[in-house]
PDB file of N, CA and C in Angstrom:
ATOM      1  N   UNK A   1      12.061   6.012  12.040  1.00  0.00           N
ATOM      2  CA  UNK A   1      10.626   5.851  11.836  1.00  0.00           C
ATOM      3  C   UNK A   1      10.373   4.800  10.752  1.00  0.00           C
ATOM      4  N   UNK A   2       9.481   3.453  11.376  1.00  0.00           N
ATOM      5  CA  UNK A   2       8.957   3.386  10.070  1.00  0.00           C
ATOM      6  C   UNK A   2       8.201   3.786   8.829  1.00  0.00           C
ATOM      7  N   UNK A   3       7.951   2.959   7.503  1.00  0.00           N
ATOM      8  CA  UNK A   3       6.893   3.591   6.641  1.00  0.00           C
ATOM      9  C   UNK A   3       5.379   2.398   6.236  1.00  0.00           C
ATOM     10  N   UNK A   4       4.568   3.153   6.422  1.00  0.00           N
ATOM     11  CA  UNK A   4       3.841   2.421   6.351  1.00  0.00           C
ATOM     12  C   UNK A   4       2.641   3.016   4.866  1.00  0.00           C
ATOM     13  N   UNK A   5       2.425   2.332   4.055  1.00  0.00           N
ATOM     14  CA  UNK A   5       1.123   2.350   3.427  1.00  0.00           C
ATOM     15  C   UNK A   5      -0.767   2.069   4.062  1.00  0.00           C
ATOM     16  N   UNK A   6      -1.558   2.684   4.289  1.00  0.00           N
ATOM     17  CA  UNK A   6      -2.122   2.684   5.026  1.00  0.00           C
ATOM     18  C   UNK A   6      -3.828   2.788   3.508  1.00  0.00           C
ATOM     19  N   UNK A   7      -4.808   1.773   4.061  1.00  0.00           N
ATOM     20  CA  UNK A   7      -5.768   2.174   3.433  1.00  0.00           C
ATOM     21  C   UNK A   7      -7.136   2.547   4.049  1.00  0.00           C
ATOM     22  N   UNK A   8      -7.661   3.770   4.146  1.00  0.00           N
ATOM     23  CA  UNK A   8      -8.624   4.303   5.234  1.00  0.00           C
ATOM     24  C   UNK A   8      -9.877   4.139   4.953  1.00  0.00           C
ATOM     25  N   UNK A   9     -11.333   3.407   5.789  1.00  0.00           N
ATOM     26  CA  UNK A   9     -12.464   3.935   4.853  1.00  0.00           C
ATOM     27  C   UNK A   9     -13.299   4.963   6.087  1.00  0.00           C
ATOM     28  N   UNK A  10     -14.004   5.263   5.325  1.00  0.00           N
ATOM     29  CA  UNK A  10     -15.301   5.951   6.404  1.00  0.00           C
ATOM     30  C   UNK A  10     -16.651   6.093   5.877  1.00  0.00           C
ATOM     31  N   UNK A  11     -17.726   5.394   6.611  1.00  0.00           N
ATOM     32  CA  UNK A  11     -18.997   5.466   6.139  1.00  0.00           C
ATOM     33  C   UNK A  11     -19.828   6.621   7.606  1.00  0.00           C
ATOM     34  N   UNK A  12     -21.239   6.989   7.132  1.00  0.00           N
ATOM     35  CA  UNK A  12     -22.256   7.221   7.034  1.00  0.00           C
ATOM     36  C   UNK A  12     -21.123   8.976   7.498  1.00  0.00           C
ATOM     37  N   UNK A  13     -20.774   9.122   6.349  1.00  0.00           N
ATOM     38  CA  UNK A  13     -20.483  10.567   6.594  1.00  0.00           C
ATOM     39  C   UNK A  13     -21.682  11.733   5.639  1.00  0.00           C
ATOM     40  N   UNK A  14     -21.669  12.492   6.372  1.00  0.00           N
ATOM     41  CA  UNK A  14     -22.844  13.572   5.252  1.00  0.00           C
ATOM     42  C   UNK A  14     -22.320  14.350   4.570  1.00  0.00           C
ATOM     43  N   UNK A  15     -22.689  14.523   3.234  1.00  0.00           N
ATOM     44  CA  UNK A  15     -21.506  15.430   2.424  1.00  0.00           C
ATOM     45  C   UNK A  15     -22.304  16.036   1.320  1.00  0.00           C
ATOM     46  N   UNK A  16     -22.490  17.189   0.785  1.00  0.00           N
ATOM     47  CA  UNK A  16     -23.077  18.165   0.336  1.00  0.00           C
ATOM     48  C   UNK A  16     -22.847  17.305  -1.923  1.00  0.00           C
ATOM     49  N   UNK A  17     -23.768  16.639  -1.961  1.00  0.00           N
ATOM     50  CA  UNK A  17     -23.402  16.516  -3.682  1.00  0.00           C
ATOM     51  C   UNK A  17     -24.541  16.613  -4.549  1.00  0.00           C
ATOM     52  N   UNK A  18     -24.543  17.119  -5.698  1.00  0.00           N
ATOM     53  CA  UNK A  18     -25.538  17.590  -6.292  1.00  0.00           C
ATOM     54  C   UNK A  18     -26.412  18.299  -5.552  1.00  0.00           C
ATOM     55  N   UNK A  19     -25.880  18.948  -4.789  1.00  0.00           N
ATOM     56  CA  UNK A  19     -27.162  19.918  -4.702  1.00  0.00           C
ATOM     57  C   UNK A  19     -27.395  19.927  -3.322  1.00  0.00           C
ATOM     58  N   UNK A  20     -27.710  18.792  -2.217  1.00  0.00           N
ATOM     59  CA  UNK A  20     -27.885  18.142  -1.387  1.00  0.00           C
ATOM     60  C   UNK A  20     -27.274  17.427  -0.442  1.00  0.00           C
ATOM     61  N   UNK A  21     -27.393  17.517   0.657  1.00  0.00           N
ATOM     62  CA  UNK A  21     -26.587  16.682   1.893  1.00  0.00           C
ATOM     63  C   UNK A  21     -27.279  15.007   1.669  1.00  0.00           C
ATOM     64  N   UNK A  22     -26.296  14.029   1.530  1.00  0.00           N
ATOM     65  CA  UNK A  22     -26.655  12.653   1.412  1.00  0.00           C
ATOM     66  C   UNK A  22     -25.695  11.778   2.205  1.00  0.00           C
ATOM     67  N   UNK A  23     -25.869  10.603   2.377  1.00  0.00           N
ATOM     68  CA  UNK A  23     -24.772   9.803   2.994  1.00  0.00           C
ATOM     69  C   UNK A  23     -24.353   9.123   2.146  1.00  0.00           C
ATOM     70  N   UNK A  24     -22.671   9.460   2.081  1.00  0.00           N
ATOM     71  CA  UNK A  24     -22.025   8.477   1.770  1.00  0.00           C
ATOM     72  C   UNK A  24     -20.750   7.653   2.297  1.00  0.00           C
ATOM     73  N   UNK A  25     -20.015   6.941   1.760  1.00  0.00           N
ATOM     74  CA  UNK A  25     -19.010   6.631   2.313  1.00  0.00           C
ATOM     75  C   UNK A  25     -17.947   6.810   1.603  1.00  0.00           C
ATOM     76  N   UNK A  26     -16.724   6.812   2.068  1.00  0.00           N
ATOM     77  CA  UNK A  26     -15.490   6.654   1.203  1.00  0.00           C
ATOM     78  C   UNK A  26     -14.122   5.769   1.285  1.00  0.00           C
ATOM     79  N   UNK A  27     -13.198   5.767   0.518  1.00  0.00           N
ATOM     80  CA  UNK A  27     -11.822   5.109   0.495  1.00  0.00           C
ATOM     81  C   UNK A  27     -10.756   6.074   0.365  1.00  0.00           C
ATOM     82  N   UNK A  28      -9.480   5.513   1.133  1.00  0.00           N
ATOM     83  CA  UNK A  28      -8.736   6.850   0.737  1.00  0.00           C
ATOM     84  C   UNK A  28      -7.488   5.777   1.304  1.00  0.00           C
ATOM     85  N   UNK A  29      -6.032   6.465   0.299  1.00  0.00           N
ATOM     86  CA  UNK A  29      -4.958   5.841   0.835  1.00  0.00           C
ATOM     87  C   UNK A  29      -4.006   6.890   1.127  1.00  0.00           C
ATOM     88  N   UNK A  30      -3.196   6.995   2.190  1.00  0.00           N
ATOM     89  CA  UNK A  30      -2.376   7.401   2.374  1.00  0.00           C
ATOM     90  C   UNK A  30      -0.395   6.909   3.282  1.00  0.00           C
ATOM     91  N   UNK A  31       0.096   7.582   2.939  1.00  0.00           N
ATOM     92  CA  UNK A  31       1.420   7.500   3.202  1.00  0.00           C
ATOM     93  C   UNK A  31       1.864   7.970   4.415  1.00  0.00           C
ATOM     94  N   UNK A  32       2.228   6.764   5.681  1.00  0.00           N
ATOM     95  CA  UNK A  32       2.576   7.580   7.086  1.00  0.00           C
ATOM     96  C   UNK A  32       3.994   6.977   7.361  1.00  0.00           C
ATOM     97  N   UNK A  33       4.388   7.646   7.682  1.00  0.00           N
ATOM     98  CA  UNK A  33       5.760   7.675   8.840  1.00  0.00           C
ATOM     99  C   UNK A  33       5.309   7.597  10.129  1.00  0.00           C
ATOM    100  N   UNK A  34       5.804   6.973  11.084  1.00  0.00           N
ATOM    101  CA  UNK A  34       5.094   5.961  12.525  1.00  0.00           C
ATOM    102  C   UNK A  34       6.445   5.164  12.918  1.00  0.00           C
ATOM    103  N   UNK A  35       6.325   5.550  14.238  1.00  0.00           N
ATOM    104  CA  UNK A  35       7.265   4.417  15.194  1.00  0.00           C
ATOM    105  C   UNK A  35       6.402   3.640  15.177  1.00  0.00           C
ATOM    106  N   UNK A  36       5.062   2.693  14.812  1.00  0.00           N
ATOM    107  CA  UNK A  36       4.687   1.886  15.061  1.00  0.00           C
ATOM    108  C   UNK A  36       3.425   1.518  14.753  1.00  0.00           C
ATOM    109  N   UNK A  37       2.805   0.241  14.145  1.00  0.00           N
ATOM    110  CA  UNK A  37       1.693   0.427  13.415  1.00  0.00           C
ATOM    111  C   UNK A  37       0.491   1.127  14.687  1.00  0.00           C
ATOM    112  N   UNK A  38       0.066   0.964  15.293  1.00  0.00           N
ATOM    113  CA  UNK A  38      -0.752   1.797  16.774  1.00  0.00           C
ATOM    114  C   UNK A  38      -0.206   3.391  15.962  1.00  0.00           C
ATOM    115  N   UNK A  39       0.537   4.327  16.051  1.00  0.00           N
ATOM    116  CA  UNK A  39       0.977   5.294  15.905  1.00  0.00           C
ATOM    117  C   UNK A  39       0.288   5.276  14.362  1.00  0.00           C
ATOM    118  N   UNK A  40       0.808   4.779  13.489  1.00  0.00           N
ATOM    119  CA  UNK A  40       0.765   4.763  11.936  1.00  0.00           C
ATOM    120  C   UNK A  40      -0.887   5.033  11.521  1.00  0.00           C
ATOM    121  N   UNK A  41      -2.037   3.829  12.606  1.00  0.00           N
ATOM    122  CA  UNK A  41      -3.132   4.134  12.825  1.00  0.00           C
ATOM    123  C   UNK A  41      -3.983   5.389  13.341  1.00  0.00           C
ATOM    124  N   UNK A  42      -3.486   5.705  14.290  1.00  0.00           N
ATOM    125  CA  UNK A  42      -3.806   7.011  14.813  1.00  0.00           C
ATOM    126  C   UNK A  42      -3.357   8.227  13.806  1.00  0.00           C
ATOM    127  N   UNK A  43      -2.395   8.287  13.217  1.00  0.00           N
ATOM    128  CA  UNK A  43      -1.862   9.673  12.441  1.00  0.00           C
ATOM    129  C   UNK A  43      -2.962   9.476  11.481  1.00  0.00           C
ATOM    130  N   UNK A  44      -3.992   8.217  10.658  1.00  0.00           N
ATOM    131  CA  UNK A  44      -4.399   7.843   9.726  1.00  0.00           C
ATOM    132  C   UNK A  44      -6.021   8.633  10.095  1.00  0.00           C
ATOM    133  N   UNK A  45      -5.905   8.275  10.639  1.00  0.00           N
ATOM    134  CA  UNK A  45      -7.647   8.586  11.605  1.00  0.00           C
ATOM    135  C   UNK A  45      -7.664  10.209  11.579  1.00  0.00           C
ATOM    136  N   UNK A  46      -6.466  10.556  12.350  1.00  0.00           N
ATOM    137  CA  UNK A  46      -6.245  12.045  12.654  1.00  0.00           C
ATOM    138  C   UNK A  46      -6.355  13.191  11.519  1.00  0.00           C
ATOM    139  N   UNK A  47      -5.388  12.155  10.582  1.00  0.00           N
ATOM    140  CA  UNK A  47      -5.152  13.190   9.378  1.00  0.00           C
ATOM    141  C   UNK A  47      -6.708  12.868   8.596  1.00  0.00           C
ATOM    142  N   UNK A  48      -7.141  12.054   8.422  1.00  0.00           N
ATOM    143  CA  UNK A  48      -8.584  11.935   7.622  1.00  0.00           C
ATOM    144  C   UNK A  48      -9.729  12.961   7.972  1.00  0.00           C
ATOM    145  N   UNK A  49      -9.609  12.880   9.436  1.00  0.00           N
ATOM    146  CA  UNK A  49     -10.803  13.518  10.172  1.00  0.00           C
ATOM    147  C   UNK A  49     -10.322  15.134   9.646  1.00  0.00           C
ATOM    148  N   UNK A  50      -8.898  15.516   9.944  1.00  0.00           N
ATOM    149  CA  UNK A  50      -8.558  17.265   9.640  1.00  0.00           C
ATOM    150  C   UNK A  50      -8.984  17.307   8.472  1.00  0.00           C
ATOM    151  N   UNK A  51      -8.656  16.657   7.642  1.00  0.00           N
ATOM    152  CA  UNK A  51      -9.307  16.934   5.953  1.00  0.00           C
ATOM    153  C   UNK A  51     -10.208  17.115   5.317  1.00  0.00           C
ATOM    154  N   UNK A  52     -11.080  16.587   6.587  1.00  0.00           N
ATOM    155  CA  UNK A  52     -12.305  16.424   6.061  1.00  0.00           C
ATOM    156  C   UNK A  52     -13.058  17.338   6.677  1.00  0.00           C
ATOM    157  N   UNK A  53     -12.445  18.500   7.836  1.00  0.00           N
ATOM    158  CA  UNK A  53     -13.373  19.522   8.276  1.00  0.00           C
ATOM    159  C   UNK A  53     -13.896  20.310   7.467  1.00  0.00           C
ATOM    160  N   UNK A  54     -15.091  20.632   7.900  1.00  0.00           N
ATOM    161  CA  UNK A  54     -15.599  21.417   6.526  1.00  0.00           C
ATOM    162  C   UNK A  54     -16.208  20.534   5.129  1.00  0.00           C
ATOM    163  N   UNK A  55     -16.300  19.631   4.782  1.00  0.00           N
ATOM    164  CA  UNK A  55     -17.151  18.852   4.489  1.00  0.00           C
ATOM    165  C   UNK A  55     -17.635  18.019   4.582  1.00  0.00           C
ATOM    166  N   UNK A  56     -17.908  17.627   5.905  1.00  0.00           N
ATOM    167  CA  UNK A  56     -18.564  16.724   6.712  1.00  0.00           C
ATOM    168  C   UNK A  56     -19.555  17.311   7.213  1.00  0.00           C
ATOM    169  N   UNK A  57     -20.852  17.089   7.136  1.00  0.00           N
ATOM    170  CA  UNK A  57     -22.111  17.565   7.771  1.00  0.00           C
ATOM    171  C   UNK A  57     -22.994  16.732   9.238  1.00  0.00           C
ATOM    172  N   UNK A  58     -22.507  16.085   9.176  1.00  0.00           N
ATOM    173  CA  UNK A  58     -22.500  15.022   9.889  1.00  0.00           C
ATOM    174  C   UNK A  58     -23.395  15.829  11.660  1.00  0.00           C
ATOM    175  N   UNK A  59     -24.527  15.678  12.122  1.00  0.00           N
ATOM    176  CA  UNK A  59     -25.128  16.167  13.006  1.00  0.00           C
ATOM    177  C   UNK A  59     -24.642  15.330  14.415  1.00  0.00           C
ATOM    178  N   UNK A  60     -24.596  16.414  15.729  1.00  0.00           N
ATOM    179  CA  UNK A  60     -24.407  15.421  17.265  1.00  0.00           C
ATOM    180  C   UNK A  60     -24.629  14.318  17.064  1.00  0.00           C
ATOM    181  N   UNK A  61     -24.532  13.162  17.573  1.00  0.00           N
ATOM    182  CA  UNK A  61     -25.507  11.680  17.604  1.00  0.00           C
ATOM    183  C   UNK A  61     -25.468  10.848  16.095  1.00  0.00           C
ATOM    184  N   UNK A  62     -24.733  11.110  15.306  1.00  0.00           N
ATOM    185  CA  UNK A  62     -25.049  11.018  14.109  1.00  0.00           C
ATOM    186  C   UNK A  62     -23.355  10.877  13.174  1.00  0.00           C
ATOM    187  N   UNK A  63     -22.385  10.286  14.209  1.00  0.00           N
ATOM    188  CA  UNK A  63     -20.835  10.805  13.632  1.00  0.00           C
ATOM    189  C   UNK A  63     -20.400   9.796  12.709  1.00  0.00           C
ATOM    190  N   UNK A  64     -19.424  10.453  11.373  1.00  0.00           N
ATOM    191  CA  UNK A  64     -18.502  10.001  10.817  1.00  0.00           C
ATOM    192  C   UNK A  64     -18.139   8.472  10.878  1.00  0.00           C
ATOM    193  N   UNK A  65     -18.228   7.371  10.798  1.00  0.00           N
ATOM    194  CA  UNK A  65     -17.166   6.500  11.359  1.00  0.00           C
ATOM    195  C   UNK A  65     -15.612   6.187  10.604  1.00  0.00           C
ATOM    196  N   UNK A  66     -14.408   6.355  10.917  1.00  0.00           N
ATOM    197  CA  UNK A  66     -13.308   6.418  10.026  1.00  0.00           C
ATOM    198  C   UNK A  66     -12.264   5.681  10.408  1.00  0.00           C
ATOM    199  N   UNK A  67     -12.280   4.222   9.885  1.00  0.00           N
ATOM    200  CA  UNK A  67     -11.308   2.899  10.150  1.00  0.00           C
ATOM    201  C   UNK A  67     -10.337   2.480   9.603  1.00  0.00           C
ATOM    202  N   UNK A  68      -9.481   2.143   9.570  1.00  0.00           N
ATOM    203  CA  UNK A  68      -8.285   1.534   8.837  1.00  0.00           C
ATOM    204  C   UNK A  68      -8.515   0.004   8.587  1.00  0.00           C
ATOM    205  N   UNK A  69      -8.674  -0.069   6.741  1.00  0.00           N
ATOM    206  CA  UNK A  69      -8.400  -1.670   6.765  1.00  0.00           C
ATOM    207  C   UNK A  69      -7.675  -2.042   6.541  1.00  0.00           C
ATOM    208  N   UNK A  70      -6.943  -1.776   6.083  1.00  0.00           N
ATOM    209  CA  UNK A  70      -5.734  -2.915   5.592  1.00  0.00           C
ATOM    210  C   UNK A  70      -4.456  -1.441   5.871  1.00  0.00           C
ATOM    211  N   UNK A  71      -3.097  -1.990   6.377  1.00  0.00           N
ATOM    212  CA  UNK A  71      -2.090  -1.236   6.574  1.00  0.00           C
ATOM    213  C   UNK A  71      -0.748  -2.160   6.398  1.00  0.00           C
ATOM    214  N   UNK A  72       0.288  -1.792   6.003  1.00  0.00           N
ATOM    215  CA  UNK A  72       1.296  -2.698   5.561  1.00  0.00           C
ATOM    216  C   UNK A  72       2.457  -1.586   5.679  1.00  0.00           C
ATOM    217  N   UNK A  73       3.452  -2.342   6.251  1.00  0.00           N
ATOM    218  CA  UNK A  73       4.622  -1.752   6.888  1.00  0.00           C
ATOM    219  C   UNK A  73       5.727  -1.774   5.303  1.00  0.00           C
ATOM    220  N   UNK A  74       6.134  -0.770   4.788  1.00  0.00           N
ATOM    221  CA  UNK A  74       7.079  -0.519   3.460  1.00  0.00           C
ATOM    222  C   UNK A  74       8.625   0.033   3.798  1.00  0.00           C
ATOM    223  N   UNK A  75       9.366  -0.512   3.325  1.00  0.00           N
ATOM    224  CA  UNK A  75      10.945  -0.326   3.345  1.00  0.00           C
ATOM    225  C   UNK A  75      11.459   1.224   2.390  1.00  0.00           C
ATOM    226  N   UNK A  76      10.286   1.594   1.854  1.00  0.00           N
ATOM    227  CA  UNK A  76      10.092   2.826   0.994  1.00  0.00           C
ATOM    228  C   UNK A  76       8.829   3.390   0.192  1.00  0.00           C
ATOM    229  N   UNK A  77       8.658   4.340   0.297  1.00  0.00           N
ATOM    230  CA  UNK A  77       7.308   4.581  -0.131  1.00  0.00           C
ATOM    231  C   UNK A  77       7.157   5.356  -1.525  1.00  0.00           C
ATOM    232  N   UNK A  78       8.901   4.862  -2.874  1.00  0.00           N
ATOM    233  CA  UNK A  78       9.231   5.460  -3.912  1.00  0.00           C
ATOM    234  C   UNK A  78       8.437   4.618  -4.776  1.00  0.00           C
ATOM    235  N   UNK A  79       7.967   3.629  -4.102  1.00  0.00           N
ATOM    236  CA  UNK A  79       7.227   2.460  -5.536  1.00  0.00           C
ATOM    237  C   UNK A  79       5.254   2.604  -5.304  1.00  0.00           C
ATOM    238  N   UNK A  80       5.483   3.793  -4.330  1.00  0.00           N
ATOM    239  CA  UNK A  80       3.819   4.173  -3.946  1.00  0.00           C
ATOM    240  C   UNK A  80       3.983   5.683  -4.046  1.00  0.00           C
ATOM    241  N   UNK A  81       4.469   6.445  -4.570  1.00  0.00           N
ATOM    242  CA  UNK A  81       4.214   7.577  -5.170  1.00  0.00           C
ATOM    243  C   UNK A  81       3.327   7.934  -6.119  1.00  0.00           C
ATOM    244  N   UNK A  82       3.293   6.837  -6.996  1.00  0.00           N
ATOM    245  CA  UNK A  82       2.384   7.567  -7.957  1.00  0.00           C
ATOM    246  C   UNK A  82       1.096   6.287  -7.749  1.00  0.00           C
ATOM    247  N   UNK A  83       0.529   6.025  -6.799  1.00  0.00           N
ATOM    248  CA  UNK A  83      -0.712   5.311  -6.469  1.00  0.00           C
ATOM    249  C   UNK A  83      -2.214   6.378  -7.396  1.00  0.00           C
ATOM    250  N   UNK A  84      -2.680   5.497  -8.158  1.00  0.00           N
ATOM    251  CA  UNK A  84      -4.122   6.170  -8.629  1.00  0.00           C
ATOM    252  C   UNK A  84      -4.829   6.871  -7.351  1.00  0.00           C
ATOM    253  N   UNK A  85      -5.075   7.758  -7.050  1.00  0.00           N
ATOM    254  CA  UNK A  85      -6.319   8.537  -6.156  1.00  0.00           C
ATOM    255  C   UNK A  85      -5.069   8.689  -4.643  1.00  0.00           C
ATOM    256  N   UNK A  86      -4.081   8.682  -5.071  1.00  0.00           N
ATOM    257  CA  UNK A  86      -3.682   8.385  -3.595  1.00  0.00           C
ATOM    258  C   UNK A  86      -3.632   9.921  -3.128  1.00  0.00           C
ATOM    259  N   UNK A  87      -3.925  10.298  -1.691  1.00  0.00           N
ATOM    260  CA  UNK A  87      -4.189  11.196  -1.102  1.00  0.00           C
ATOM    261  C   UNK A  87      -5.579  12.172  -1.472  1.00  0.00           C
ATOM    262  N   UNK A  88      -6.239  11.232  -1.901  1.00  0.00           N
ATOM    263  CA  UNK A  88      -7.741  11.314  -2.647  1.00  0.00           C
ATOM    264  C   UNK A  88      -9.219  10.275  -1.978  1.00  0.00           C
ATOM    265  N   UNK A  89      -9.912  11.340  -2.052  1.00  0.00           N
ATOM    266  CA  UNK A  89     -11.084  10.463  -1.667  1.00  0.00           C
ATOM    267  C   UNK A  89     -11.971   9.887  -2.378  1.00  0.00           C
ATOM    268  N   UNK A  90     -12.252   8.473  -2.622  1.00  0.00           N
ATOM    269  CA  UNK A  90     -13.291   7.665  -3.708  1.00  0.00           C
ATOM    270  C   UNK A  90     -14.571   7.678  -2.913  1.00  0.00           C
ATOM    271  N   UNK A  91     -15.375   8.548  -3.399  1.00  0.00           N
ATOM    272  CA  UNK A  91     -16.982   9.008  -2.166  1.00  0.00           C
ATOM    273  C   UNK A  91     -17.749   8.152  -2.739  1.00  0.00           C
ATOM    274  N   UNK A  92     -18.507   7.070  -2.754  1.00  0.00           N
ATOM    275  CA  UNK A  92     -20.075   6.584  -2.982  1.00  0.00           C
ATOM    276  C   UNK A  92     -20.886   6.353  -1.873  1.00  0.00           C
ATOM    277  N   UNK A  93     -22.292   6.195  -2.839  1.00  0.00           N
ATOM    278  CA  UNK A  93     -23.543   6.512  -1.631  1.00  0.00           C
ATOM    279  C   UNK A  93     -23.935   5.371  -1.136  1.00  0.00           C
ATOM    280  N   UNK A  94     -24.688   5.527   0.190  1.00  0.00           N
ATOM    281  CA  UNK A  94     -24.426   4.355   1.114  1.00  0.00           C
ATOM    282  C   UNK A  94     -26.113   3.515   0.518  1.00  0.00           C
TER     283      UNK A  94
END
């Protein structure tokens, strides 16, 4: 398998802060293992969306959008262990 570093965003998600459901968006990086960047993408999407069940408010007609921008194929993922926020979500409002 390869390793890939992967950086995810997602806007007009609805999410419960101060008090209130608002839209915002977010950033998030994570660490995949993938036969292939297609694969590496999909696990990225997949795993974002499970994480986020349950605080996403997000109504029918009205969904999530959650993209991959930037992804880069790594020979090891020991020099991205300790990434600031990594496996963390950076939320601001849209």
């Amino acid at each position: 398998m390869k390793k890939y570093i992967v950086l995810i965003s997602g806007v007009n998600a609805q999410v419960e802060a101060e008090g209130y459901v608002q839209r915002c968006s977010f950033h998030t990086t994570r660490l995949f293992e993938a036969e292939d960047p297609h694969h590496a993408r999909h696990l990225a999407r997949d795993t974002v969306d499970r994480e986020l069940d349950g605080v996403i408010h997000n109504k029918s007609g009205d969904p999530l959008v959650i993209s991959v921008d930037w992804m880069k194929e790594v020979e090891s993922f020991e020099e991205y262990g300790d990434l600031p926020y990594k496996d963390e979500f950076v939320w601001f409002r849209e």
